[in-house]
N, C-alpha and C. Protein backbone atom coordinates (compact mmCIF):
# COMPACT_ATOMS: atom_id res chain seq x y z
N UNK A 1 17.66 138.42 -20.22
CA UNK A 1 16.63 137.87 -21.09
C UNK A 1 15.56 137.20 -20.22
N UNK A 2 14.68 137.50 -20.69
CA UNK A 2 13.19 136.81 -19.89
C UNK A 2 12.22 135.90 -20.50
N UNK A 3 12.56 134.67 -19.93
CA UNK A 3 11.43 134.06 -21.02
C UNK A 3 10.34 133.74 -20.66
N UNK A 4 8.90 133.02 -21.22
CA UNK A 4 7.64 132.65 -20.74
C UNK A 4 7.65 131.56 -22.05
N UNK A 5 7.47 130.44 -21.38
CA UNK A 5 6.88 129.22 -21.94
C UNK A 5 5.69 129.00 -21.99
N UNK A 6 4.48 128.66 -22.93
CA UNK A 6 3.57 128.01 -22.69
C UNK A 6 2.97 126.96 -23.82
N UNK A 7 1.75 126.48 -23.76
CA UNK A 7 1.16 125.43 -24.48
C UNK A 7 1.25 123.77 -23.68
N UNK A 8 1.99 123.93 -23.04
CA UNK A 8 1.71 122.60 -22.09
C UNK A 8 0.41 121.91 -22.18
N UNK A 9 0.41 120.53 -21.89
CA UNK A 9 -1.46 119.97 -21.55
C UNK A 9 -0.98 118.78 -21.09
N UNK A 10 -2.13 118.33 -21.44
CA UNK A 10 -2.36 116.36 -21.09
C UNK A 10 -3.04 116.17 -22.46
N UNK A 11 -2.24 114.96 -22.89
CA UNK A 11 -2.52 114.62 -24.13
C UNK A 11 -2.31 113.07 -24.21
N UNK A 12 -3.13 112.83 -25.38
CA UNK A 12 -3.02 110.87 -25.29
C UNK A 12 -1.68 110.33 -25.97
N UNK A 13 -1.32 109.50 -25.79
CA UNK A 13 -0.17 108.83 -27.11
C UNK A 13 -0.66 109.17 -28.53
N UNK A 14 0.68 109.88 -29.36
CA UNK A 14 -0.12 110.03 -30.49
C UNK A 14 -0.10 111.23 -31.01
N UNK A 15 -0.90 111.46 -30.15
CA UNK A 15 -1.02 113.35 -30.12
C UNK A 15 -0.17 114.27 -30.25
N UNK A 16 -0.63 115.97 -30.43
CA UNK A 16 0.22 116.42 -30.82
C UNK A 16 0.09 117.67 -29.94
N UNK A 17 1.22 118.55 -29.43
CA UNK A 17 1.40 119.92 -28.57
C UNK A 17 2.18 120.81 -29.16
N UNK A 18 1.88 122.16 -28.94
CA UNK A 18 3.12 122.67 -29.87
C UNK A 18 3.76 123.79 -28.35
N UNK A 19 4.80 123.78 -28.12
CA UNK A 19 4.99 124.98 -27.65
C UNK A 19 5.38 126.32 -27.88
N UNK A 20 5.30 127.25 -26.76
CA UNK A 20 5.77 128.51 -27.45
C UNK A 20 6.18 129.21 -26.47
N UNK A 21 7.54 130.04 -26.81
CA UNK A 21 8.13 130.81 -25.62
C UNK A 21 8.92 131.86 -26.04
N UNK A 22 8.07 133.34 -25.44
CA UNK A 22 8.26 134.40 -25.84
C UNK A 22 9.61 135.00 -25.48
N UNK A 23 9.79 135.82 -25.94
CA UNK A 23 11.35 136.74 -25.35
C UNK A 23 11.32 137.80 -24.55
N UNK A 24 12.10 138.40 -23.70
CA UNK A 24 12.40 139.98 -23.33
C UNK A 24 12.42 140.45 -24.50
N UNK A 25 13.78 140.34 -25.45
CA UNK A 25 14.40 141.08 -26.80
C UNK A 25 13.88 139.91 -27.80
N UNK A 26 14.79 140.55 -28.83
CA UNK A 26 14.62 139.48 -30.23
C UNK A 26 14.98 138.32 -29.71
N UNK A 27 14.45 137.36 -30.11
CA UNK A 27 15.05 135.92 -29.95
C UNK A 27 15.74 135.73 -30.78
N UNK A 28 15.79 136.38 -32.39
CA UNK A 28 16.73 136.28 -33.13
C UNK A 28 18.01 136.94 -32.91
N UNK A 29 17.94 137.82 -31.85
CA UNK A 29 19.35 138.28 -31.18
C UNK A 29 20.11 137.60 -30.65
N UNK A 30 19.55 136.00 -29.97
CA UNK A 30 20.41 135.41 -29.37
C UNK A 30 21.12 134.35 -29.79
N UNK A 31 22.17 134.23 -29.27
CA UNK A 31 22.93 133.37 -30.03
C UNK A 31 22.32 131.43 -30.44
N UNK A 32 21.70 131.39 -29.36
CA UNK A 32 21.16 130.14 -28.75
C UNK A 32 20.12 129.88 -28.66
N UNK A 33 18.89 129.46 -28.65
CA UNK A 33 17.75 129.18 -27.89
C UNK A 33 17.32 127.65 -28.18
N UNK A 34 16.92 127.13 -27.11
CA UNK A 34 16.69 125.60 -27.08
C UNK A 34 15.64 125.30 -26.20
N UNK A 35 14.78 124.22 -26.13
CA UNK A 35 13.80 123.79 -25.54
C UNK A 35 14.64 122.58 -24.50
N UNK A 36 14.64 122.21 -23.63
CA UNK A 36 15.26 121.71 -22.78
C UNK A 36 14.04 120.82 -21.27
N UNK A 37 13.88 119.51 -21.68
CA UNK A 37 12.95 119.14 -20.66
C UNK A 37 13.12 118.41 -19.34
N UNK A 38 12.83 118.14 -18.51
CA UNK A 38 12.88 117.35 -17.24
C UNK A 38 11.91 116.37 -16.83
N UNK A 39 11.95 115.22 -16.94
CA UNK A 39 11.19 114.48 -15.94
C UNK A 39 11.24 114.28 -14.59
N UNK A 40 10.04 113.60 -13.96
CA UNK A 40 10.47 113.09 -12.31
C UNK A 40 11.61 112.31 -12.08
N UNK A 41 12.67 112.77 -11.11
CA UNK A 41 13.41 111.92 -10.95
C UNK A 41 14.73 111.67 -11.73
N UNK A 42 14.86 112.63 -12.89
CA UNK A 42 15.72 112.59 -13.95
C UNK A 42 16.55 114.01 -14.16
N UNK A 43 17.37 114.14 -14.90
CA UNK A 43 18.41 115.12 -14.81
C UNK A 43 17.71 115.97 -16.18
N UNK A 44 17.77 117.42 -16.14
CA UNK A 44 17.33 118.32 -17.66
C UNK A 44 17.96 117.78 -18.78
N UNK A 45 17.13 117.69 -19.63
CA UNK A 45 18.35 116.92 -20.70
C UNK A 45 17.66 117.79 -22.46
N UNK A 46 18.48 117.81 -23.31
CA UNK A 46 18.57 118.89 -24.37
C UNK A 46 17.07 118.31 -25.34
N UNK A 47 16.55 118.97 -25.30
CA UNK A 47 15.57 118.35 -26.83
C UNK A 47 16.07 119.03 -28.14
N UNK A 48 15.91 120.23 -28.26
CA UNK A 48 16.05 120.99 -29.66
C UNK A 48 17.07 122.00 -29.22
N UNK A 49 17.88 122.34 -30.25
CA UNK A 49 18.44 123.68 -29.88
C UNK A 49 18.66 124.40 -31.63
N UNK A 50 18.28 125.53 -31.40
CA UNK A 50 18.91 126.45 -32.64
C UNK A 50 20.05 126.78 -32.55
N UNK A 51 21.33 126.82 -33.05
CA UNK A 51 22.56 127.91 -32.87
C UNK A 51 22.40 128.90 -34.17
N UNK A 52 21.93 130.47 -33.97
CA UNK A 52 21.22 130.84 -34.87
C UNK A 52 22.83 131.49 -36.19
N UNK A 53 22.76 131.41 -37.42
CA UNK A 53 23.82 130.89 -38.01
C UNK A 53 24.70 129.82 -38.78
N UNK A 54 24.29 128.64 -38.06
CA UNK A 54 24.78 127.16 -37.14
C UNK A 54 24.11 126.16 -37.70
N UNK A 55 22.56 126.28 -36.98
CA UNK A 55 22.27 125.24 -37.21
C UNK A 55 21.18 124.46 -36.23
N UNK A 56 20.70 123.26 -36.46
CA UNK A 56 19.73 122.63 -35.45
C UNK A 56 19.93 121.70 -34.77
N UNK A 57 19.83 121.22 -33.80
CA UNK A 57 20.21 119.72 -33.44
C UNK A 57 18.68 119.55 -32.98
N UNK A 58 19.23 118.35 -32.46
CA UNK A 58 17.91 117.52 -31.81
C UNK A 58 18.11 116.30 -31.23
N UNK A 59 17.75 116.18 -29.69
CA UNK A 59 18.26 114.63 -28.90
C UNK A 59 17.44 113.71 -30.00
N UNK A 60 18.25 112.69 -30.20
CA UNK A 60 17.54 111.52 -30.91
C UNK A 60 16.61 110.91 -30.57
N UNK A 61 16.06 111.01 -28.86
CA UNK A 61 14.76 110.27 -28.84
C UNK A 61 13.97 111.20 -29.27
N UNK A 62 13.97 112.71 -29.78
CA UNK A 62 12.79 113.35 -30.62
C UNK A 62 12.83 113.65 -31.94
N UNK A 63 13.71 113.24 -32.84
CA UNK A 63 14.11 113.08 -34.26
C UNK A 63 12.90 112.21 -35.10
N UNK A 64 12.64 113.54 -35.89
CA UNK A 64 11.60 113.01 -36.76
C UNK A 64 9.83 113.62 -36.15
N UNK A 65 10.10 113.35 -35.01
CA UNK A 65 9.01 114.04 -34.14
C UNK A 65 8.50 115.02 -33.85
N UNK A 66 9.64 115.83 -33.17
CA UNK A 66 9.42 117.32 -33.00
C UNK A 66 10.02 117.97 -33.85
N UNK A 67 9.60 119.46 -33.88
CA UNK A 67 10.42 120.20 -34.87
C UNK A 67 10.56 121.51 -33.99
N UNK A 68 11.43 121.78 -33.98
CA UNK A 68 12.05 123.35 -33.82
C UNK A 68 12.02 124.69 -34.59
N UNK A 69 11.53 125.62 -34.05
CA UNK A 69 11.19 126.93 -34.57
C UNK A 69 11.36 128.23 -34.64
N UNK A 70 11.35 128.92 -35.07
CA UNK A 70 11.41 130.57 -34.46
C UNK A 70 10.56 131.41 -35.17
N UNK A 71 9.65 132.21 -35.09
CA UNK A 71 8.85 133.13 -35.14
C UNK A 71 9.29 134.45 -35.59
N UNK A 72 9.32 134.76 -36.36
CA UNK A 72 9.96 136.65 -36.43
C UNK A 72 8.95 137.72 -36.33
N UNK A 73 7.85 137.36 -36.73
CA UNK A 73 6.76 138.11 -36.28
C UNK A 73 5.66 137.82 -34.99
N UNK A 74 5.58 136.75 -35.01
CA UNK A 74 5.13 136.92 -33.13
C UNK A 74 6.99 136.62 -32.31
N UNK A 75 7.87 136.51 -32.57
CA UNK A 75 8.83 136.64 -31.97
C UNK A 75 8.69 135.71 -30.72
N UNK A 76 8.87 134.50 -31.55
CA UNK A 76 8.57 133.42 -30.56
C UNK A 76 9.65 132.34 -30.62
N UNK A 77 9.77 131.12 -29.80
CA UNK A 77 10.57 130.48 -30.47
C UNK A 77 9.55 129.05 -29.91
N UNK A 78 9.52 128.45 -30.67
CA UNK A 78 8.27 127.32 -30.91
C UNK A 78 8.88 125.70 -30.94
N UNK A 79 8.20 124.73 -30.12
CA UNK A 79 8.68 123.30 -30.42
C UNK A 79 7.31 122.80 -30.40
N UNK A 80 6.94 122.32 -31.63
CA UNK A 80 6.24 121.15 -32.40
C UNK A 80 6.36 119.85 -32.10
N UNK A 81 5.26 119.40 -31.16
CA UNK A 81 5.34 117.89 -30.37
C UNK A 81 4.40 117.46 -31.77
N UNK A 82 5.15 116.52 -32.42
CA UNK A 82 4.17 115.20 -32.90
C UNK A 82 4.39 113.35 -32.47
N UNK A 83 3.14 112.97 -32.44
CA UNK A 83 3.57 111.42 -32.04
C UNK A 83 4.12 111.38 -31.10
N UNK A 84 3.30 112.11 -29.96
CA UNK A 84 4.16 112.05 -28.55
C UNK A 84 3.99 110.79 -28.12
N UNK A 85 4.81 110.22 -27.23
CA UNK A 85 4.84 109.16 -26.01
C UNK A 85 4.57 109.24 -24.76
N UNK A 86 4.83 108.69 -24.00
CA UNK A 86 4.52 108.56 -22.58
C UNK A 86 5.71 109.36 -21.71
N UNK A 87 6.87 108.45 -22.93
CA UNK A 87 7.83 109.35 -21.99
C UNK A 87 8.27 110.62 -22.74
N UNK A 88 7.65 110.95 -23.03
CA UNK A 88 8.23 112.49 -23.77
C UNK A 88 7.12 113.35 -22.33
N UNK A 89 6.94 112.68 -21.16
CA UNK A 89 5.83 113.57 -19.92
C UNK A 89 7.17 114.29 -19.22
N UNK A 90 6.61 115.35 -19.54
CA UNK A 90 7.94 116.37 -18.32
C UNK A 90 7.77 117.77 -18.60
N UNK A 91 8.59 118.59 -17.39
CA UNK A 91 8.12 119.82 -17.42
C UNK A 91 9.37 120.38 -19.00
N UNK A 92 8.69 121.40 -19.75
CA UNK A 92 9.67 121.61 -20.73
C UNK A 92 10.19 122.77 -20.52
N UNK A 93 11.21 123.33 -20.79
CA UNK A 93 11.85 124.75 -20.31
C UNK A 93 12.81 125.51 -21.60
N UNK A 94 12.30 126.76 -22.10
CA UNK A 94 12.75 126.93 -23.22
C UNK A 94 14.27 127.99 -22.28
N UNK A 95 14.92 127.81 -23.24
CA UNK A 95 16.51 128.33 -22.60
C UNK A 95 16.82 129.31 -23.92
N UNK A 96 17.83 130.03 -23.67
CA UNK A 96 18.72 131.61 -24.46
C UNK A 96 19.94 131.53 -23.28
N UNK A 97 20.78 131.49 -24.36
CA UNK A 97 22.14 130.87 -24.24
C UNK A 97 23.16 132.38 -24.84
N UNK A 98 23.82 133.00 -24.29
CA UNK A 98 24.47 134.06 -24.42
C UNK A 98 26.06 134.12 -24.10
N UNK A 99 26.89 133.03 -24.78
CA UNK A 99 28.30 132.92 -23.97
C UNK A 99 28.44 131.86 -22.93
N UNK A 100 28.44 132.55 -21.75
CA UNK A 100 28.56 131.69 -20.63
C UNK A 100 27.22 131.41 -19.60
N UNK A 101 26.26 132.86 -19.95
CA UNK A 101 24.96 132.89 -19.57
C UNK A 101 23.96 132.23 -20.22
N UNK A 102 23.19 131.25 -19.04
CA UNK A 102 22.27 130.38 -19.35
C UNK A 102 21.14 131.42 -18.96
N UNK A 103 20.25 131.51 -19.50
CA UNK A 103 18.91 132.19 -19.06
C UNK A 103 17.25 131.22 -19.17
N UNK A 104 16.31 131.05 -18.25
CA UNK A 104 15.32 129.79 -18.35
C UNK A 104 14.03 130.78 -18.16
N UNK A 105 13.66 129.51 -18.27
CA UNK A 105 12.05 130.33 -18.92
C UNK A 105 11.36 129.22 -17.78
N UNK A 106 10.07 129.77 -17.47
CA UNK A 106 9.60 129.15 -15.64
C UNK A 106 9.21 127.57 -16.22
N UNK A 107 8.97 127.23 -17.19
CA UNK A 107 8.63 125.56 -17.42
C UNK A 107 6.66 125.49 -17.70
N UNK A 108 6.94 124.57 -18.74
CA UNK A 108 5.70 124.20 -18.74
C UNK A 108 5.47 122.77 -18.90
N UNK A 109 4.11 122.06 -18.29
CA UNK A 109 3.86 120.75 -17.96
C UNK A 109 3.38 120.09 -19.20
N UNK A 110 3.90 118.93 -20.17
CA UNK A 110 3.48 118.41 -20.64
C UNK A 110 3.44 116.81 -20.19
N UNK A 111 2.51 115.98 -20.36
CA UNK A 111 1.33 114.79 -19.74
C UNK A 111 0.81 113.94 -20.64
N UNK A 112 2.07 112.87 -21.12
CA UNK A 112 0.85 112.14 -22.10
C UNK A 112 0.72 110.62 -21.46
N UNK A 113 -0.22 110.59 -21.82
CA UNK A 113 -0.96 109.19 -21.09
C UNK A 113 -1.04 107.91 -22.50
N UNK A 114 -0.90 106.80 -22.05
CA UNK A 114 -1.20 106.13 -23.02
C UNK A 114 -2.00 105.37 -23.20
C-alpha cells in the first residue's frame, strides 16, 4: 500500500486544516487507516484511527476537534483539524494497517502559531 499525505500549512490558533491521504488500492479495503502525528522531540503517537467495521477512536487531546474520514469517491481518507493549538504542531502521517503490516505515508507539516 502506498500512501501520499497532504494539506499541511501554518496556521494561527483557532484555525482550521483538513488533511488528505490518498491510497495505492481502496482505502476501504483496508482493515485500518489512521492519521498518526509526531512532534520535535516526542515519540508518534495515535490521533484518529478507523477500524473499518469497528469503529473510530480518537486520542483525547483531539476529541471534539478533529474528525476522521473516508472518501469513497475521491478515495481518500481525510482528518479535519478544527480549533487547532499550538501543540497540535507536528509532522502528521496517515497509516493502513493490514495484520501485522504497518504501511506510512511520507508526512505532512502542520504549524500553528499562537
Amino acid at each position: 500500500v502506498q500512501l501520499q499525505a497532504s494539506g499541511g500549512g501554518l496556521v494561527q490558533a483557532g484555525e482550521s486544516l483538513r488533511l488528505s491521504c490518498t491510497a495505492s488500492g481502496s482505502i476501504h479495503a483496508i482493515p485500518v487507516v489512521a492519521w498518526y502525528r509526531q512532534a520535535p522531540g516526542k515519540q508518534r503517537e495515535l490521533v484518529a484511527s478507523i477500524r473499518h467495521g469497528f469503529g473510530i477512536d480518537y486520542a483525547d487531546s483531539v476529541k471534539g476537534r478533529f474528525t476522521i474520514s473516508t472518501d469513497k469517491v475521491k478515495n481518500t481518507l481525510d482528518l479535519q483539524m478544527n480549533n487547532l493549538r499550538p501543540e497540535d504542531t507536528a509532522v502528521y502521517y496517515c497509516n493502513a494497517q493490514r495484520g501485522h503490516l504497518y504501511y506510512w505515508g511520507q508526512g505532512t507539516q502542520v504549524t500553528v502559531s499562537s
